[in-house]
Protein backbone atom coordinates (compact mmCIF):
# COMPACT_ATOMS: atom_id res chain seq x y z
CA UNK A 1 18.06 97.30 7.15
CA UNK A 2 21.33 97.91 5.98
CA UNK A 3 20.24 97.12 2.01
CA UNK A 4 22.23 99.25 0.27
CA UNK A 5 25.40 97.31 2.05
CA UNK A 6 23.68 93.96 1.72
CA UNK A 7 23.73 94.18 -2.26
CA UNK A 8 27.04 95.91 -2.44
CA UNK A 9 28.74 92.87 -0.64
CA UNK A 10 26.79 90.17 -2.50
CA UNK A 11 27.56 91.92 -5.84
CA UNK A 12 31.51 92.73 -4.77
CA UNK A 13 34.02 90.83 -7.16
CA UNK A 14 36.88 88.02 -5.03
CA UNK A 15 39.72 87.04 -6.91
CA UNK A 16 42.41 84.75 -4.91
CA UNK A 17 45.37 85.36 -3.30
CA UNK A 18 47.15 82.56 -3.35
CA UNK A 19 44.37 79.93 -1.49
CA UNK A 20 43.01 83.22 0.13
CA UNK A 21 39.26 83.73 -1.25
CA UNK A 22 39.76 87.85 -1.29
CA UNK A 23 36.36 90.14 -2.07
CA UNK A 24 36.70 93.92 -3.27
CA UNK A 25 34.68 96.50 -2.17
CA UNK A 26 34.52 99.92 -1.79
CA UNK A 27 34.21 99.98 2.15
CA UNK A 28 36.90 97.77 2.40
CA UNK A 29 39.06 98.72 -0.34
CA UNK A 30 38.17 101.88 -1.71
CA UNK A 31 37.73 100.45 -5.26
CA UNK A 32 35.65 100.89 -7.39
CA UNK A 33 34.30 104.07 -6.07
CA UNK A 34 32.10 105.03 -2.80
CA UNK A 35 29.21 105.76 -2.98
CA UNK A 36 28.17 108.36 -0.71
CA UNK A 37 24.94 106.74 -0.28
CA UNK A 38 26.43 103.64 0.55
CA UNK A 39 28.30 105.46 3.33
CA UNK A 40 25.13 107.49 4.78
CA UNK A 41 23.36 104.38 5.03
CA UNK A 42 26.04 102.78 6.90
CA UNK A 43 26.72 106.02 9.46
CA UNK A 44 23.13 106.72 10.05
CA UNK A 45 22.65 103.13 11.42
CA UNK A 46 25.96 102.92 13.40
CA UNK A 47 24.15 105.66 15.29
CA UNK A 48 21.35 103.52 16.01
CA UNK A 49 23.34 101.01 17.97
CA UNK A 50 26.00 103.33 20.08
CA UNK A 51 25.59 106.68 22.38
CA UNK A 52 27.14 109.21 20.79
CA UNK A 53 26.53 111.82 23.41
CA UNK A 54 28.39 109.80 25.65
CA UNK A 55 31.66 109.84 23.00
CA UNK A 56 34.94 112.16 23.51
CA UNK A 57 36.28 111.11 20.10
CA UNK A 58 36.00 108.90 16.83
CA UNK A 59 38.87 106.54 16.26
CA UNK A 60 39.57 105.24 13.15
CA UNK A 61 42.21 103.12 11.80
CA UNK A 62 43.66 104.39 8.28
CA UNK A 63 42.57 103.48 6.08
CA UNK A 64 39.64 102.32 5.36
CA UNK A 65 37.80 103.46 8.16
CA UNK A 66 38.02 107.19 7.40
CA UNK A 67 35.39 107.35 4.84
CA UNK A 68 32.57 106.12 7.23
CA UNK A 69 34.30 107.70 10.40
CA UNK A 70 34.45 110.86 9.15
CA UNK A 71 31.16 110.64 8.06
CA UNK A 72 30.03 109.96 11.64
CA UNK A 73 31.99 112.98 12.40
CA UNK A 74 30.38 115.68 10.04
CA UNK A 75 27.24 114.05 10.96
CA UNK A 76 27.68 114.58 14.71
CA UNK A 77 30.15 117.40 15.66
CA UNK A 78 32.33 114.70 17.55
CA UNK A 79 35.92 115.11 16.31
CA UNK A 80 37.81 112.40 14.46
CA UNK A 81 41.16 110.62 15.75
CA UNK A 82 42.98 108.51 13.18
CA UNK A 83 45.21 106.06 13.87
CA UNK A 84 48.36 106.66 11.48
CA UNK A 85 50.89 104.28 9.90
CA UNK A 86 53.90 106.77 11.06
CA UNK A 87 55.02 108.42 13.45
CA UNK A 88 54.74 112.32 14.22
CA UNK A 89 56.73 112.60 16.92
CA UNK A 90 53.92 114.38 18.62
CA UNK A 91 54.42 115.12 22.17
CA UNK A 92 52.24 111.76 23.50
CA UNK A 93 52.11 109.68 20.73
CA UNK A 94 51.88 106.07 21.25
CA UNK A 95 53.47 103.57 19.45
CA UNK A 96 51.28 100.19 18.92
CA UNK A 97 52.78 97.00 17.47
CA UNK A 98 49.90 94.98 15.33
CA UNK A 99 49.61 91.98 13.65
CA UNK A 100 46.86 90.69 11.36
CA UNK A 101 47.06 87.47 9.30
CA UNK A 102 48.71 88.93 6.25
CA UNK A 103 50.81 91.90 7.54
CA UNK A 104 52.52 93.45 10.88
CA UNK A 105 53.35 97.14 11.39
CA UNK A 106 53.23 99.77 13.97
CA UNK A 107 50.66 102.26 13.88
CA UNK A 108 50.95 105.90 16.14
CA UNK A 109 47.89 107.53 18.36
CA UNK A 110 47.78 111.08 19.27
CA UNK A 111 45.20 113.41 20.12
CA UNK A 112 44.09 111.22 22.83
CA UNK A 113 44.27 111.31 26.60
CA UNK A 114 43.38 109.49 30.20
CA UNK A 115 39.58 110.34 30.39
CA UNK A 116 38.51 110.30 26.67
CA UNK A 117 35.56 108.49 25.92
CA UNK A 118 35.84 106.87 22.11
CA UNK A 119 34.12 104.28 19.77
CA UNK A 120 36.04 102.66 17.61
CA UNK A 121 35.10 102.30 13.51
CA UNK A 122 36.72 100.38 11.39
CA UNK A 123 35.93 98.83 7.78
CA UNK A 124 36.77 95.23 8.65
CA UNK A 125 37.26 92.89 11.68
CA UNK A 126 38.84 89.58 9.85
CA UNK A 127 41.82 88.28 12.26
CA UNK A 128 41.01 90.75 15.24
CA UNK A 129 44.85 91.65 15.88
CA UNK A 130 44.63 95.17 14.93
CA UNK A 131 41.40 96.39 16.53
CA UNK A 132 43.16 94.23 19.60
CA UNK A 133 46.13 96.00 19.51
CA UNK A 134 44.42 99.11 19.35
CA UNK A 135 42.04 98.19 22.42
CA UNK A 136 44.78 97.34 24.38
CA UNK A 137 46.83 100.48 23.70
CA UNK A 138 43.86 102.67 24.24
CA UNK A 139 42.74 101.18 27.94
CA UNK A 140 46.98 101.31 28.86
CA UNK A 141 46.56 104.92 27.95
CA UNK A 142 43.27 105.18 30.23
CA UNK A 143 41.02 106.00 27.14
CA UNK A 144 37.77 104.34 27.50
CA UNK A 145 36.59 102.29 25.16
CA UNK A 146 32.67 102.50 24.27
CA UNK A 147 32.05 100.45 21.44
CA UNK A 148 33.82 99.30 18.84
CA UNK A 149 32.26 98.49 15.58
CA UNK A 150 33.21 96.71 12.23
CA UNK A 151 31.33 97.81 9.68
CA UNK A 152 32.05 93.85 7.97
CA UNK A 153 33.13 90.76 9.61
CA UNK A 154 34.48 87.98 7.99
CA UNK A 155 36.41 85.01 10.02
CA UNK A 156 36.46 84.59 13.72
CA UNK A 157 38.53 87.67 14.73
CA UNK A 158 35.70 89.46 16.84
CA UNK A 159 36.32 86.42 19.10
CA UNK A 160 39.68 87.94 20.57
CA UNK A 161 37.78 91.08 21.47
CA UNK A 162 35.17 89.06 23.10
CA UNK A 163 37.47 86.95 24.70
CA UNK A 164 39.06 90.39 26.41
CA UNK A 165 35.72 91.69 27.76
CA UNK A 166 34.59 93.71 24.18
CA UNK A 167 31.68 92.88 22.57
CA UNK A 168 32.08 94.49 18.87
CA UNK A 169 29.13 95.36 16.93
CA UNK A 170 30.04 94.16 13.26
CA UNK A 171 27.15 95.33 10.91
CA UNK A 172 27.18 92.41 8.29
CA UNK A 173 29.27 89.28 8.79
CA UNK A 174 30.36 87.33 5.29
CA UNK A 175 31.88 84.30 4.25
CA UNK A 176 34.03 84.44 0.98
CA UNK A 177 34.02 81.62 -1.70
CA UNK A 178 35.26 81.44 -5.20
CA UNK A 179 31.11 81.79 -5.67
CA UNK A 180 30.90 85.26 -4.46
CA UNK A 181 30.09 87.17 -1.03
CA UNK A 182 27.49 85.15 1.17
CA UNK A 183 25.79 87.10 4.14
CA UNK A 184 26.03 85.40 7.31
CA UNK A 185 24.22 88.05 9.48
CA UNK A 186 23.17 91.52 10.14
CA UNK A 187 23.79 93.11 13.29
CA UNK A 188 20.33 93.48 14.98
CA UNK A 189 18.74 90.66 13.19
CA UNK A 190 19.57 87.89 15.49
């Protein structure tokens, strides 16, 4: 299960940042190239684990999330929401203030209303304060929130969701060294 992912994370490349143990790879980074493979494999098993007839809308975060989103998307018919880095000015938009451990920004929903049933995608769930943010934005706005799934886990972060009544599905959960990518678990194998 989930193979193709498995060996791309315990092949990926980290370099440091600073005393931060950082690993590249093309769900998380874009680089080197996706493989579309890598991508089916991933979509086809996220929907194994949620309802997608139950789902209004896919939200994504850019920008990582789009590739496997949007995959979900073409695969299903269920349109595609993603959460920008700018504003539109968009009669509706909501403005979102989010933090992880390296960065803070503001990121802008529209396209989304009281009533709208969505997962959320993303590539990686590390600190938690984004998807957080985003949770919290989305239930102020009424939009329920099915699932949300990482698609890799590394560091405690789910823990916030779970502490505010989500219980996110991350695929494959990692710990970085200087030695490489380790796999801590696979969603469904516990």
């Amino acid at each position: 299960m989930l193979e193709r992912l498995k060996s791309s994370l315990i092949n990926s490349p980290v370099i440091k940042r600073g005393e931060y143990n950082y690993f590249i790879h093309p769900i998380s980074d874009g680089v080197p190239s996706i493989d579309p493979r890598l991508v089916e494999e991933i979509s086809d098993y996220i929907l194994t684990i949620t309802d997608i007839k139950k789902v209004d809308a896919i939200v994504t975060v850019e920008a990582m999330g789009i590739p496997v989103a949007s995959a979900l998307s073409l695969k299903t018919g269920v349109p595609l929401t993603i959460i920008r880095k700018r504003p539109y000015f968009l009669e509706g938009e909501v403005e979102l203030s989010q933090s992880t451990g390296y960065s803070k920004g503001v990121l802008y929903i529209n396209g989304l209303k009281r009533g709208d049933r969505v997962i959320i995608v993303d590539d990686v769930i590390s600190t938690g304060g984004t998807l957080m943010a985003l949770v919290k934005a989305l239930k102020t706005m009424g939009v329920e929130v099915l699932d949300v799934i990482s698609v890799i886990g590394r560091g405690a972060g789910y823990l916030q969701l779970k502490e505010h009544g989500f219980e996110p599905k991350v695929l494959v959960t990692v710990d970085v060294s200087e030695k490489g990518v380790e796999i801590k678990n696979v969603f469904g194998d516990e």
